[in-house]
PDB file of N, CA and C in Angstrom:
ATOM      1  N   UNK A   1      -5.376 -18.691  -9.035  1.00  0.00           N
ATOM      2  CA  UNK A   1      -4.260 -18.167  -8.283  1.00  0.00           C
ATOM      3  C   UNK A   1      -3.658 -16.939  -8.974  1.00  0.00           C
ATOM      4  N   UNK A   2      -3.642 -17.120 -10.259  1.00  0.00           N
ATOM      5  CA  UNK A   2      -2.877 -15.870 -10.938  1.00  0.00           C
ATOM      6  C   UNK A   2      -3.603 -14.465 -10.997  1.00  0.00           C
ATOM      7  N   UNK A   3      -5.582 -15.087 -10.863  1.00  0.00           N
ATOM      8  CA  UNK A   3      -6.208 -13.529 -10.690  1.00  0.00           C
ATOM      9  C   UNK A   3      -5.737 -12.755  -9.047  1.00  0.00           C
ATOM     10  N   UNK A   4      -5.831 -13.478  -8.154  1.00  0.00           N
ATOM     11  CA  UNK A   4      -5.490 -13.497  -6.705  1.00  0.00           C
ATOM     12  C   UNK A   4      -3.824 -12.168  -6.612  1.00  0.00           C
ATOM     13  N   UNK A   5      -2.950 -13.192  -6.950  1.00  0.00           N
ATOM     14  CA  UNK A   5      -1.970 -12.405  -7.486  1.00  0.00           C
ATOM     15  C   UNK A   5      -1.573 -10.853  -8.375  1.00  0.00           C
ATOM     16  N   UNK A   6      -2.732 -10.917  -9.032  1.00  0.00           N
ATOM     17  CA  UNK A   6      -2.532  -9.550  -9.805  1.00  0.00           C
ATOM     18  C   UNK A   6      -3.754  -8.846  -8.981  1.00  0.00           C
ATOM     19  N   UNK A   7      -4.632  -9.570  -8.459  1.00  0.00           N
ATOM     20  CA  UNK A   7      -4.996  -8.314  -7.415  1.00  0.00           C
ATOM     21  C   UNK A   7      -4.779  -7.701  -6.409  1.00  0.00           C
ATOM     22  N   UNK A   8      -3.750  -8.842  -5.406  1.00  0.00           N
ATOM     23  CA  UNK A   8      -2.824  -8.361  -4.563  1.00  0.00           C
ATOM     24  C   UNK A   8      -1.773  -7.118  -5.003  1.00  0.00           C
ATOM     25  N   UNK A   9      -1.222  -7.471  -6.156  1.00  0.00           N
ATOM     26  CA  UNK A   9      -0.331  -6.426  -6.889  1.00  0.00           C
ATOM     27  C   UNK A   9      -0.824  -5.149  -7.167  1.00  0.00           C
ATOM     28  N   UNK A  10      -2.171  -4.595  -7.633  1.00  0.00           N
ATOM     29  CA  UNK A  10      -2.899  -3.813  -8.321  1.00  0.00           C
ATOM     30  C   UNK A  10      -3.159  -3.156  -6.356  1.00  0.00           C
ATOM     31  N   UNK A  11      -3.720  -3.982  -5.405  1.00  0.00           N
ATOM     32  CA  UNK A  11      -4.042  -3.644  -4.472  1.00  0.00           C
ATOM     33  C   UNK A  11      -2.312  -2.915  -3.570  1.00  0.00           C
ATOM     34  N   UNK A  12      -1.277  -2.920  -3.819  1.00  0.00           N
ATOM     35  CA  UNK A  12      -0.543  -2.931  -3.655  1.00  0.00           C
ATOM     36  C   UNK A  12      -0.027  -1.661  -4.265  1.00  0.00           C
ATOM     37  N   UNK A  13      -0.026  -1.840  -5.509  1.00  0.00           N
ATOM     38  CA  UNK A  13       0.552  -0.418  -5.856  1.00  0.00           C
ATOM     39  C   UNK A  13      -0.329   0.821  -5.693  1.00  0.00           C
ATOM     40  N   UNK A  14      -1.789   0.569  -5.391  1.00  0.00           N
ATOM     41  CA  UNK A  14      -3.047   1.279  -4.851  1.00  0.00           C
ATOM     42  C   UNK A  14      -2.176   2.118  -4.238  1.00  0.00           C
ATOM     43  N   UNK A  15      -2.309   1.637  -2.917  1.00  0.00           N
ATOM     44  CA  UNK A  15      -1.917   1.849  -1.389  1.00  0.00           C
ATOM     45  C   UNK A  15      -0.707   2.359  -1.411  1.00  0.00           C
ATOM     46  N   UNK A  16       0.902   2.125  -2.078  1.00  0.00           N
ATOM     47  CA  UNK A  16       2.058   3.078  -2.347  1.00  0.00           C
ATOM     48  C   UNK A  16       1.922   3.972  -2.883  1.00  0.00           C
ATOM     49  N   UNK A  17       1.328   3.863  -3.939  1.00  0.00           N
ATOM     50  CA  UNK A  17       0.990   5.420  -4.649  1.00  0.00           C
ATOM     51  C   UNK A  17       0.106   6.592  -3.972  1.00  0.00           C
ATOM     52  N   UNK A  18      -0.312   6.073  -3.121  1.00  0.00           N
ATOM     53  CA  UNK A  18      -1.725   6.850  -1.725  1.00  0.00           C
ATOM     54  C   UNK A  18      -0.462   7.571  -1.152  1.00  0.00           C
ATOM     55  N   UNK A  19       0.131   6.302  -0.580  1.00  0.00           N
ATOM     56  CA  UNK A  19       1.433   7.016   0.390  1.00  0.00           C
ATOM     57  C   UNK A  19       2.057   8.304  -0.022  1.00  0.00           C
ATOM     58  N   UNK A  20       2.733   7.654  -1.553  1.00  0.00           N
ATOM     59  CA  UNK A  20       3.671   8.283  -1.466  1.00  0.00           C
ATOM     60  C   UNK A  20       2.779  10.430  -2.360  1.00  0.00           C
ATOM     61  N   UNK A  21       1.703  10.039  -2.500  1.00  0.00           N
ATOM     62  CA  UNK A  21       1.330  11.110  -3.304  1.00  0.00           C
ATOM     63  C   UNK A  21      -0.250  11.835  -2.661  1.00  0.00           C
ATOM     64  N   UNK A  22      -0.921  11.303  -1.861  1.00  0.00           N
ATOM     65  CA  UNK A  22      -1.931  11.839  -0.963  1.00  0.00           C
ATOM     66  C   UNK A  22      -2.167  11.120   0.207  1.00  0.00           C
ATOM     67  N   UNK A  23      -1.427  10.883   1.198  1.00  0.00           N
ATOM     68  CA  UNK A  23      -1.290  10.515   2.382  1.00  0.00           C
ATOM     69  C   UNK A  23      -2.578  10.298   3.417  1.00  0.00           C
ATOM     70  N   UNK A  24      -3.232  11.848   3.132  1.00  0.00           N
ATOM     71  CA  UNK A  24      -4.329  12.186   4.031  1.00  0.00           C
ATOM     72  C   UNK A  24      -5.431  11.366   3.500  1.00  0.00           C
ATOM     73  N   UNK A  25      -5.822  11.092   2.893  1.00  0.00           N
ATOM     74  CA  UNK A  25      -6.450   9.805   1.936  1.00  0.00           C
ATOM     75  C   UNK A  25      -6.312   8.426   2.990  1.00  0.00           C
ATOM     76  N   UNK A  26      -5.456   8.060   2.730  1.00  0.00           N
ATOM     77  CA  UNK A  26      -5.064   6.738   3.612  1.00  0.00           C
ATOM     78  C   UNK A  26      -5.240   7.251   5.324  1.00  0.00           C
ATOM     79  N   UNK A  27      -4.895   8.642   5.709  1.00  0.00           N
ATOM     80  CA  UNK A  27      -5.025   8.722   7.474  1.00  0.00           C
ATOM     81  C   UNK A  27      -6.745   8.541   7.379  1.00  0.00           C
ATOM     82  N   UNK A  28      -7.469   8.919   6.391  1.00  0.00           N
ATOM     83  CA  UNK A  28      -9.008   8.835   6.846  1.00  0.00           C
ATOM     84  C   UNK A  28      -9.675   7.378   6.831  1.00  0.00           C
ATOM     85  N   UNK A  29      -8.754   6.972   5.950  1.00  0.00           N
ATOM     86  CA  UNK A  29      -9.368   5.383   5.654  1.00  0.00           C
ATOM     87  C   UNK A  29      -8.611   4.835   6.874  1.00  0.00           C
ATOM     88  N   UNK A  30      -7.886   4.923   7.518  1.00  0.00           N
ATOM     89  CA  UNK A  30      -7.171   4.333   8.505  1.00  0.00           C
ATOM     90  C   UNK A  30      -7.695   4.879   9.922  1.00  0.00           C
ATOM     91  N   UNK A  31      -8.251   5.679   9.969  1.00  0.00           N
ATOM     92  CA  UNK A  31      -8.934   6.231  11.383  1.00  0.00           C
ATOM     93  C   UNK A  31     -10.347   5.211  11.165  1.00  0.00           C
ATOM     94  N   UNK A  32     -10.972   5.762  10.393  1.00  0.00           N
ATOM     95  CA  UNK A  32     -11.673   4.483  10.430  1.00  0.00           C
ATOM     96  C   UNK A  32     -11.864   2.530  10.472  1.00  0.00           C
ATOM     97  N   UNK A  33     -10.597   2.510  10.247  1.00  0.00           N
ATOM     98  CA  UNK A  33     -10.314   0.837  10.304  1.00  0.00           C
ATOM     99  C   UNK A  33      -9.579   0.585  10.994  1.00  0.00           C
ATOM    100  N   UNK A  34      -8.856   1.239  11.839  1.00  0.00           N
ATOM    101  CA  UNK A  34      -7.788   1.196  12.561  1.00  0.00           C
ATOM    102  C   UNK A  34      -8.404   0.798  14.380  1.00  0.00           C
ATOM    103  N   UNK A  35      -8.788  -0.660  14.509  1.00  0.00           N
ATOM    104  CA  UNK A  35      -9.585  -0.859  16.286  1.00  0.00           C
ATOM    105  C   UNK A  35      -8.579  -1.241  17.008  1.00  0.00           C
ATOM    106  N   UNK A  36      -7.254  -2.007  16.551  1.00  0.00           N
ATOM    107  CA  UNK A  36      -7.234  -2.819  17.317  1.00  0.00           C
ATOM    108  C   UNK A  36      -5.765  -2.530  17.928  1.00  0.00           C
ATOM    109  N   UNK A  37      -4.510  -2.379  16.703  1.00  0.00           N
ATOM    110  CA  UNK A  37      -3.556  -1.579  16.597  1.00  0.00           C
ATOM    111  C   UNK A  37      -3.609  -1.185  15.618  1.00  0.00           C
ATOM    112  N   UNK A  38      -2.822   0.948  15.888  1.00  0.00           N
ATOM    113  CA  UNK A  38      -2.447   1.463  14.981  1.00  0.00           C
ATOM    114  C   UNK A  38      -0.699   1.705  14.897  1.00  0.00           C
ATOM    115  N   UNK A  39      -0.529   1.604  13.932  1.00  0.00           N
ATOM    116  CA  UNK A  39       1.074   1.727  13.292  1.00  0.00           C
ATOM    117  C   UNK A  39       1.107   2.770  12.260  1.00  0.00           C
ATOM    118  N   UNK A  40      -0.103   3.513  12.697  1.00  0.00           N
ATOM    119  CA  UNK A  40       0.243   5.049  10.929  1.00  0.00           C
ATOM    120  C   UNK A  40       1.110   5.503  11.661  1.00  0.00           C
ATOM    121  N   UNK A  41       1.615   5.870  12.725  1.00  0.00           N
ATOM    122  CA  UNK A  41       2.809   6.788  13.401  1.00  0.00           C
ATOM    123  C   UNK A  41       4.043   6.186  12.151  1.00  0.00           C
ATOM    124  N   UNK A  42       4.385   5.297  12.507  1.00  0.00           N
ATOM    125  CA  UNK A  42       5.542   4.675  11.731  1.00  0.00           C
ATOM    126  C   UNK A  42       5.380   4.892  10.589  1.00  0.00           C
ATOM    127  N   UNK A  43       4.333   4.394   9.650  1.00  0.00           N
ATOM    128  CA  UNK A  43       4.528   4.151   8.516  1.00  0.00           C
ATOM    129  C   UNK A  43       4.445   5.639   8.030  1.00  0.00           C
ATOM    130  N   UNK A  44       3.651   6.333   8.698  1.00  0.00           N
ATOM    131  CA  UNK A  44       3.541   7.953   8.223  1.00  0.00           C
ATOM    132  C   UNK A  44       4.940   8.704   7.803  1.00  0.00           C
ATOM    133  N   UNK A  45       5.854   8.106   9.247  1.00  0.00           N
ATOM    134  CA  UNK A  45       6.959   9.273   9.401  1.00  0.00           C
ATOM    135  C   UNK A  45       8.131   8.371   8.203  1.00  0.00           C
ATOM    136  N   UNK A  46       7.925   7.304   7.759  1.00  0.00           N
ATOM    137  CA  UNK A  46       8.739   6.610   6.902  1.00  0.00           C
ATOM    138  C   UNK A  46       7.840   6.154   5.363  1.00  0.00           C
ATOM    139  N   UNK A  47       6.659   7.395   5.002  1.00  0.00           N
ATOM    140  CA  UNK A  47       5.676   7.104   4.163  1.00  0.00           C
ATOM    141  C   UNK A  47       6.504   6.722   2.583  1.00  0.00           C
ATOM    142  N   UNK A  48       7.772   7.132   2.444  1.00  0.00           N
ATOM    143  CA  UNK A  48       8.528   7.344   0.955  1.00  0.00           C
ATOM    144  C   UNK A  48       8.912   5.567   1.192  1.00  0.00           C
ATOM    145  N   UNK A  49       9.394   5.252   2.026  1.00  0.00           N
ATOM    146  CA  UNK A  49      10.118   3.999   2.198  1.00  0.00           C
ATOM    147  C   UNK A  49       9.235   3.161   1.957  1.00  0.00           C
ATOM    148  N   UNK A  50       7.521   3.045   2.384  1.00  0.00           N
ATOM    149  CA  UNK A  50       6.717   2.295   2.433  1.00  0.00           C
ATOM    150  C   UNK A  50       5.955   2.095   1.258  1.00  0.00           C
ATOM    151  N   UNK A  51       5.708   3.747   0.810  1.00  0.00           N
ATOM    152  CA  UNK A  51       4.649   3.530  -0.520  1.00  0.00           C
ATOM    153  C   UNK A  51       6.155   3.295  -1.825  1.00  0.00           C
ATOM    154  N   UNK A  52       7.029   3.307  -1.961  1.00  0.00           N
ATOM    155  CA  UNK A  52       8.004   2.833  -2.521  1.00  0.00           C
ATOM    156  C   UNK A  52       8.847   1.661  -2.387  1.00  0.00           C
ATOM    157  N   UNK A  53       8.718   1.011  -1.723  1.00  0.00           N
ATOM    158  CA  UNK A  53       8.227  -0.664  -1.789  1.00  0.00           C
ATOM    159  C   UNK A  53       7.294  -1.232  -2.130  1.00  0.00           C
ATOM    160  N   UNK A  54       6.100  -0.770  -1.505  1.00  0.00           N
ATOM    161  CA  UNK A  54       5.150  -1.169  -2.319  1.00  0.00           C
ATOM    162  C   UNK A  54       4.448  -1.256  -3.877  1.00  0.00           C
ATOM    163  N   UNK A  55       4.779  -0.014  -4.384  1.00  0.00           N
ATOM    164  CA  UNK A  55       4.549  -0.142  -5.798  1.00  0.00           C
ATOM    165  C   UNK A  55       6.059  -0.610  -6.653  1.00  0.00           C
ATOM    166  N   UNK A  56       6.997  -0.685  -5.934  1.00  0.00           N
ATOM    167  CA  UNK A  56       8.189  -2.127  -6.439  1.00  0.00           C
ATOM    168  C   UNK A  56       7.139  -3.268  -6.404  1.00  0.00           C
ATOM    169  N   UNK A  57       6.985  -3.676  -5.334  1.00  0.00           N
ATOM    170  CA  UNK A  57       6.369  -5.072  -4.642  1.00  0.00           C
ATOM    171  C   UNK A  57       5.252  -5.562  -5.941  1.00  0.00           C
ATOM    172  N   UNK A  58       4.157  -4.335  -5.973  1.00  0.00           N
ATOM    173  CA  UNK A  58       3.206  -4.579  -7.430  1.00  0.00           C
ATOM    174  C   UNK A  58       3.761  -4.499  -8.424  1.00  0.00           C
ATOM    175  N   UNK A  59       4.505  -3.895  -8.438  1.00  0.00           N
ATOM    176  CA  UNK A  59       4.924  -4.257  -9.790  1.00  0.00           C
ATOM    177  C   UNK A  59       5.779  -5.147 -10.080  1.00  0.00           C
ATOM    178  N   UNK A  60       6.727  -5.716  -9.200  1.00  0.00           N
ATOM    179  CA  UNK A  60       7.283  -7.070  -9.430  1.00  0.00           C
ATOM    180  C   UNK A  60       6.040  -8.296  -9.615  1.00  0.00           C
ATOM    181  N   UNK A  61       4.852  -8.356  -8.572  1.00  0.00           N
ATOM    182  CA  UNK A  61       3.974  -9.283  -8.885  1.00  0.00           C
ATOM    183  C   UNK A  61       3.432  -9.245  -9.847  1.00  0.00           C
ATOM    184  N   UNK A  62       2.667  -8.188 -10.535  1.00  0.00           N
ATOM    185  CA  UNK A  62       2.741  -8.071 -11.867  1.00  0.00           C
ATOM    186  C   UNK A  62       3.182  -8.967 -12.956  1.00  0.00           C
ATOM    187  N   UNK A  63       4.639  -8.538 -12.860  1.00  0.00           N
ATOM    188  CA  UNK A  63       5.301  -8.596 -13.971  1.00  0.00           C
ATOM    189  C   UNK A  63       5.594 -10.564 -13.950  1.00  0.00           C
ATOM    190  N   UNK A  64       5.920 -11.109 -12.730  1.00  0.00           N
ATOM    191  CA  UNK A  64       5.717 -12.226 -12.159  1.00  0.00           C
ATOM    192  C   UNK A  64       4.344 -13.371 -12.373  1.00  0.00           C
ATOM    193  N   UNK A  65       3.193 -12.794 -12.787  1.00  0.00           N
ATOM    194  CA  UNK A  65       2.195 -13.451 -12.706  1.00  0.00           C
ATOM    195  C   UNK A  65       1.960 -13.439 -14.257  1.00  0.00           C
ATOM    196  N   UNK A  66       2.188 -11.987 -15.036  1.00  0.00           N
ATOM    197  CA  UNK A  66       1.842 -11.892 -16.798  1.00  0.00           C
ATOM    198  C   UNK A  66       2.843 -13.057 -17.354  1.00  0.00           C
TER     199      UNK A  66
END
């Protein structure tokens, strides 16, 4: 459970730090995975709010699991 956890976290601060520092990165990986619904509109136009929770979020799990 605790590897699970720090890879969620690690996977987590991935993906905020994408946001908040090369965006277009994540629109290509997301055009491609994106079948069923897409929500980059939102998260795009609120990208600081999102990738800055998220690398809180990892790094609280982190710090939570060590």
């Amino acid at each position: 459970m605790r590897e699970l956890g720090l890879l969620l976290s690690v996977i987590s601060m991935i993906i905020g730090l994408l946001l908040l520092m090369a965006p277009k990165i994540l629109i290509q990986l997301g055009d491609k995975t994106n079948k069923l619904y897409n929500i980059d509109g939102y998260v795009y136009r609120n990208r600081y709010l999102f990738g800055g929770f998220l690398v809180v979020a990892g790094t609280f799990l982190i710090y939570t699991t060590i």
